[in-house]
C-alpha atoms as a PDB file:
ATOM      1  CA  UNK A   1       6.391  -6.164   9.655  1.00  0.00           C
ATOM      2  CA  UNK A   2       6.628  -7.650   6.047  1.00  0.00           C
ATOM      3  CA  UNK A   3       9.433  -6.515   3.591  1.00  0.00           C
ATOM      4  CA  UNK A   4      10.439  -6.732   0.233  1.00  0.00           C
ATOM      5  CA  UNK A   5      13.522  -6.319  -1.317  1.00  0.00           C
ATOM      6  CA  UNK A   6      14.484  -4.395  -4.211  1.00  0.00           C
ATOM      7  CA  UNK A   7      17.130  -3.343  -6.340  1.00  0.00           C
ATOM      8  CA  UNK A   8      17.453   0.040  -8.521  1.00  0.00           C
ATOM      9  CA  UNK A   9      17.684  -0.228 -12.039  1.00  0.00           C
ATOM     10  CA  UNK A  10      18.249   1.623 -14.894  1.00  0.00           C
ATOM     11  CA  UNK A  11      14.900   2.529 -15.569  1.00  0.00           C
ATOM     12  CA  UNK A  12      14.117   3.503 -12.307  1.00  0.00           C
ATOM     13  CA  UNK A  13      15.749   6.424 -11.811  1.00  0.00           C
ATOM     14  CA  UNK A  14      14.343   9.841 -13.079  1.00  0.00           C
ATOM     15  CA  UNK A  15      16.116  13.222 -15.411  1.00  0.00           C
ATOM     16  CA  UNK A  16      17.990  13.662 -11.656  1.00  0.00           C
ATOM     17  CA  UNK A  17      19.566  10.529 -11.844  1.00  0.00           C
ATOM     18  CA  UNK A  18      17.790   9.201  -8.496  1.00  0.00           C
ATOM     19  CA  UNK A  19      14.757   6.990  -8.007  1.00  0.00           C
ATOM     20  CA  UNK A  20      11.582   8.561  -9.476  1.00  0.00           C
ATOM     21  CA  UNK A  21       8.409   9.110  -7.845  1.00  0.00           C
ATOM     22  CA  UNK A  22       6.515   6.673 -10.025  1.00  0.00           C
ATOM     23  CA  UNK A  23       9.031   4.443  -9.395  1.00  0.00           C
ATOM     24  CA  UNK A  24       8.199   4.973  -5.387  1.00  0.00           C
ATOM     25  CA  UNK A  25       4.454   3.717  -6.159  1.00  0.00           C
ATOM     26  CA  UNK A  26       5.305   0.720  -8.255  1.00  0.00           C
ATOM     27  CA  UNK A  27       7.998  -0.604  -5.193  1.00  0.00           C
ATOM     28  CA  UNK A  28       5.078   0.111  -2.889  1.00  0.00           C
ATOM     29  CA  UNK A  29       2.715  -1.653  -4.706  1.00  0.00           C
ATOM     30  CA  UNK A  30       4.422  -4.616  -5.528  1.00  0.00           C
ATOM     31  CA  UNK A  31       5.035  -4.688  -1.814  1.00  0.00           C
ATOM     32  CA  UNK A  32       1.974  -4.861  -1.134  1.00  0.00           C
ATOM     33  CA  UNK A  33       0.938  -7.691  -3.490  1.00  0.00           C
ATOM     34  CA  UNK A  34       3.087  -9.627  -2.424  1.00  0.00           C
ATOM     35  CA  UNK A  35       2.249  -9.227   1.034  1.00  0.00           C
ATOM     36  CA  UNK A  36      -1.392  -9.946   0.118  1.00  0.00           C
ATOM     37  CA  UNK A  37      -0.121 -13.181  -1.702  1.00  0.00           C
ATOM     38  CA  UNK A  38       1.713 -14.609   0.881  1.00  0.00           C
ATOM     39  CA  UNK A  39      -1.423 -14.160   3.046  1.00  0.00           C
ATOM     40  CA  UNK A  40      -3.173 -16.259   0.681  1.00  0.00           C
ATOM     41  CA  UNK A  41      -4.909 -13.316  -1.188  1.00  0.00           C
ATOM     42  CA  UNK A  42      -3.488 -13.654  -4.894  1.00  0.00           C
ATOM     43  CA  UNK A  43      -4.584 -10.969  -7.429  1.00  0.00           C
ATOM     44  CA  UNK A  44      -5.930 -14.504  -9.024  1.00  0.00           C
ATOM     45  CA  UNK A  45      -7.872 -15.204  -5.265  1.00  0.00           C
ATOM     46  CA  UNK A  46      -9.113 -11.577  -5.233  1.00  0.00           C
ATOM     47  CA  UNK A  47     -10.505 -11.408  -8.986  1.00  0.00           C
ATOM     48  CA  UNK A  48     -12.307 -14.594  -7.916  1.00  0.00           C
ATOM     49  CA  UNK A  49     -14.184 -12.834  -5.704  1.00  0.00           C
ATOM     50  CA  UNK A  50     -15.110 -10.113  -8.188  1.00  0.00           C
ATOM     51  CA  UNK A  51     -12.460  -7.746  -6.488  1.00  0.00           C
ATOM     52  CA  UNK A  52      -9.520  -5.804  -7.382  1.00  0.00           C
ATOM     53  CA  UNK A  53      -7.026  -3.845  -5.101  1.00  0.00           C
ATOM     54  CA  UNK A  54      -7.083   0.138  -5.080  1.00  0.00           C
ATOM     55  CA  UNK A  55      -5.301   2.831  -3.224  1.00  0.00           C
ATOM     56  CA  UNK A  56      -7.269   6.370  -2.898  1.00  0.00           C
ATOM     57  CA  UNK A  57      -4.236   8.093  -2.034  1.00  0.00           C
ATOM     58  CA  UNK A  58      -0.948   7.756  -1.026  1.00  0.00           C
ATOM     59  CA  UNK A  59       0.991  10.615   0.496  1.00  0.00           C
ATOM     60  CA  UNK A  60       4.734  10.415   0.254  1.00  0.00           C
ATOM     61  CA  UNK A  61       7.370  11.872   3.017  1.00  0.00           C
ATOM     62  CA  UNK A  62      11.294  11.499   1.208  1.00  0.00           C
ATOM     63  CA  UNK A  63      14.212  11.478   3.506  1.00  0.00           C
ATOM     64  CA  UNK A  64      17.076  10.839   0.805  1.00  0.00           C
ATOM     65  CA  UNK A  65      17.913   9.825  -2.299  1.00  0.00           C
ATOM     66  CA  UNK A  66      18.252   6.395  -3.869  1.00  0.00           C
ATOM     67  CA  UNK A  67      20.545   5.791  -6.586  1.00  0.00           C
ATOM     68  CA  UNK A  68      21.453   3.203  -9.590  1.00  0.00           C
ATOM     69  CA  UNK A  69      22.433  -0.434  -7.837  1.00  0.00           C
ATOM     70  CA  UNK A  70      21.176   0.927  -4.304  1.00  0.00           C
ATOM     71  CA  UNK A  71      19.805  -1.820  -2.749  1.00  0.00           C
ATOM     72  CA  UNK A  72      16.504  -1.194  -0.715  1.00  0.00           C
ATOM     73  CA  UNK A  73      13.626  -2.853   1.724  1.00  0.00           C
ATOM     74  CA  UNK A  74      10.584  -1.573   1.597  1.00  0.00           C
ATOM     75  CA  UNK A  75       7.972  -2.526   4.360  1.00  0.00           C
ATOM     76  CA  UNK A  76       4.335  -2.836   4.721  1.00  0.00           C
ATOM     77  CA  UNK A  77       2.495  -2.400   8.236  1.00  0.00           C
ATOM     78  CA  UNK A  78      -1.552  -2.206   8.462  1.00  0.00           C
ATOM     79  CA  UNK A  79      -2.070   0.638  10.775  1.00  0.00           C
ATOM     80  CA  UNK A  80      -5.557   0.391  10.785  1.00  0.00           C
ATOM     81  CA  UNK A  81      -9.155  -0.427   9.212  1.00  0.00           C
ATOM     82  CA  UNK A  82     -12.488   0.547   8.900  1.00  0.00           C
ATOM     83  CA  UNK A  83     -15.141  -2.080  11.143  1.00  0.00           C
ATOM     84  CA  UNK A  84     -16.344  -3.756   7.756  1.00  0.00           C
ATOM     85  CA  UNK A  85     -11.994  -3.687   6.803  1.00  0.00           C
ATOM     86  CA  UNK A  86     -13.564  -1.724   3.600  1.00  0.00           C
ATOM     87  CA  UNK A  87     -10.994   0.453   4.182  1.00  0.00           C
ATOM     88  CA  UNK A  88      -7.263  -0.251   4.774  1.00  0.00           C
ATOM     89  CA  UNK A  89      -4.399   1.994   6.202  1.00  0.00           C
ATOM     90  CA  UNK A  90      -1.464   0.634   4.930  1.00  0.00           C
ATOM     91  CA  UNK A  91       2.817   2.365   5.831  1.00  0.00           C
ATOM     92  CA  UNK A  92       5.793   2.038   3.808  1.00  0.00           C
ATOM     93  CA  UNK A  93       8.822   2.589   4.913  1.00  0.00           C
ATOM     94  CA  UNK A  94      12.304   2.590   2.519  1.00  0.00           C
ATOM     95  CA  UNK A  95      15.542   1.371   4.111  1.00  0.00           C
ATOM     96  CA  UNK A  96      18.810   1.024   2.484  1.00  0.00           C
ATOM     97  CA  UNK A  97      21.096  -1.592   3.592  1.00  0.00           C
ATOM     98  CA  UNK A  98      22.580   0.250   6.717  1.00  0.00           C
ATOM     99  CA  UNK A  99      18.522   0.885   7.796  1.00  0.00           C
ATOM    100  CA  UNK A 100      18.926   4.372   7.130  1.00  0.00           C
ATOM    101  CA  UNK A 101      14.987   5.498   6.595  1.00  0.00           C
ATOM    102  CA  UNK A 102      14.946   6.823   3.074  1.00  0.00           C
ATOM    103  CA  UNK A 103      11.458   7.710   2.591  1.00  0.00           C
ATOM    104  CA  UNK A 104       7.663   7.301   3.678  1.00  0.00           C
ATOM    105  CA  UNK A 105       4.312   6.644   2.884  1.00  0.00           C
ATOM    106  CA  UNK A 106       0.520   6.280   4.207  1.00  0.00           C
ATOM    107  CA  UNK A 107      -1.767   4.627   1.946  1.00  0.00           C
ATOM    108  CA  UNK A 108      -5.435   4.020   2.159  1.00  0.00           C
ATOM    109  CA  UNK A 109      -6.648   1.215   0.409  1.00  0.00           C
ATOM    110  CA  UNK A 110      -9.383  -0.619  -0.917  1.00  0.00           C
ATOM    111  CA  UNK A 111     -11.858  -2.370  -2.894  1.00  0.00           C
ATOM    112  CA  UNK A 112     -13.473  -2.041  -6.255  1.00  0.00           C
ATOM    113  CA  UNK A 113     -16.173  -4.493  -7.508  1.00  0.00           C
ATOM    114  CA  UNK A 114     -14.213  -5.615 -10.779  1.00  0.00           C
ATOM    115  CA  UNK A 115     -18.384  -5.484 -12.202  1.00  0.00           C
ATOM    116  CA  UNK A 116     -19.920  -2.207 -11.331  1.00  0.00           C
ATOM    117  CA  UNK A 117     -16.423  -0.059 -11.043  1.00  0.00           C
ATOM    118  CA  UNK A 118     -17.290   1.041  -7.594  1.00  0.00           C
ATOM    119  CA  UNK A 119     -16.425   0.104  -4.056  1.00  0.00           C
ATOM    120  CA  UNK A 120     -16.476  -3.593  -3.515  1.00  0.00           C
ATOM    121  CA  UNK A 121     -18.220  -4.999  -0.505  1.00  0.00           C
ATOM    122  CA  UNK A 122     -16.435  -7.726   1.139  1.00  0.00           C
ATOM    123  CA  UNK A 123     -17.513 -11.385   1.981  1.00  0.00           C
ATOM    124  CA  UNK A 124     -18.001 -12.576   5.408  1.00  0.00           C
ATOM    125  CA  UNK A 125     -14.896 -15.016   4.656  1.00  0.00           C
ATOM    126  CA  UNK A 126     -12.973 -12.010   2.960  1.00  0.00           C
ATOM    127  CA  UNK A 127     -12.839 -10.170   6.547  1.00  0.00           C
ATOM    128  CA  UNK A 128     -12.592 -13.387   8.658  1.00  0.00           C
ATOM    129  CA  UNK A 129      -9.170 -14.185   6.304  1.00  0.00           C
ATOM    130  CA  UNK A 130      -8.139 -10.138   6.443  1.00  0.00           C
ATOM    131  CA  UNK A 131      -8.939 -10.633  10.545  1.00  0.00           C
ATOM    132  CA  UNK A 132      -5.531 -13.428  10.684  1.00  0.00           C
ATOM    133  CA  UNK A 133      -3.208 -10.606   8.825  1.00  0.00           C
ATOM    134  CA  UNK A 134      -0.269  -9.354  10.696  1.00  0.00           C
ATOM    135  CA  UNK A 135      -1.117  -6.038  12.285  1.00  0.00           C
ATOM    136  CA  UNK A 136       1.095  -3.001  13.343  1.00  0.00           C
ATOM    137  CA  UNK A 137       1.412  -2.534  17.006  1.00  0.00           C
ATOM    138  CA  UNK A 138      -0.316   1.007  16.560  1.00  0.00           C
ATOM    139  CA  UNK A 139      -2.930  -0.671  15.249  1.00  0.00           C
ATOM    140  CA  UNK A 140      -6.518   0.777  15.271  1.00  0.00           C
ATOM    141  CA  UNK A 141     -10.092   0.968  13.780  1.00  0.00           C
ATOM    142  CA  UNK A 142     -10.419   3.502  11.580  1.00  0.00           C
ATOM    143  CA  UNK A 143     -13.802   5.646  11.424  1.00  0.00           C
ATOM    144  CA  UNK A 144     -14.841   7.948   9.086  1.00  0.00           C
ATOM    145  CA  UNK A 145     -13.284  11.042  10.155  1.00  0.00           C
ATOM    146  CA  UNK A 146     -10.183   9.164  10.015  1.00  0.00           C
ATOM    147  CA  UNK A 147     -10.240   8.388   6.153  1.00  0.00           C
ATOM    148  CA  UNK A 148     -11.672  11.647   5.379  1.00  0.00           C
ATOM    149  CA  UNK A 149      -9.186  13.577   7.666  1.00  0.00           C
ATOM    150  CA  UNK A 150      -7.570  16.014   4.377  1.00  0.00           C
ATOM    151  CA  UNK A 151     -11.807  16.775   3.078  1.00  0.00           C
ATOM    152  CA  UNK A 152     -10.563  16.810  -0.077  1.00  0.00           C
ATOM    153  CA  UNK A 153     -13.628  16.361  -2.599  1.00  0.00           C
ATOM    154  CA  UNK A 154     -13.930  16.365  -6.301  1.00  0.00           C
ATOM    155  CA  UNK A 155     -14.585  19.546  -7.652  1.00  0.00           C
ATOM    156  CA  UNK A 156     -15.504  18.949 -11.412  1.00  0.00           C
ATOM    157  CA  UNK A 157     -15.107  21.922 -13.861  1.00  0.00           C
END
């Protein structure tokens, strides 16, 4: 399991006074890039390769609150991927410094072609290097049922 560490700040917090819920996405996704960079897959690394990082969703579970000067560890665990690792199931967890569980999150992740603005297709090397990650122990493949499990479409106006 990889984790970051973070503190709260100022700016941070919300009209409540506790950590806001934008703030929740921008802890998890600087998690997760540096996760990716210490696995040798830099934002730089990735734009070489014409790619960019994007999550489709990313549903949110909060236990407790986290205040000004809290200090927190957020974690990353790959739970699973598609065959082609196209797509990426990706949990956070929040922890204060007691590892009291403070909130949740499932993410799916992928690719976008930096070129075209639609899903990226990755490289033979791109899966061989995701293949040495560090996986969860409840690690599994995911098919497409699995990604599509809410069938939430777009329904345009």
């Amino acid at each position: 399991m990889f984790f970051k560490e973070f503190e709260i700040r100022w700016g941070d917090l919300d009209a409540n006074g506790h950590l806001g819920n934008a703030s929740y996405i921008a802890f998890m996704s600087h998690t997760r890039m540096s996760f990716f960079s210490k696995q040798g897959l830099s934002l730089e690394a990735m734009r070489g390769m014409g790619l960019g990082p994007i999550a489709l969703y990313e549903h949110i579970h909060y236990f407790r609150e986290m205040d000004l000067n809290d200090q927190i560890r957020v974690s990353l665990e790959i739970v699973g991927w598609t065959e082609d690792a196209q797509f990426i199931k990706i949990e956070h967890n929040f922890y204060n410094q007691s590892g009291q569980n403070l909130a949740f999150s499932e993410i799916l992740f992928s690719w976008i072609d930096l070129k075209t603005r639609k899903l990226g297709r990755l490289s033979p090397e791109l899966r061989a290097k995701l293949a040495t990650f560090p996986k969860s122990e409840r690690f599994n493949i995911l098919t497409k049922s699995n990604i599509r499990k809410d069938g939430i479409r777009p329904k345009d106006l």
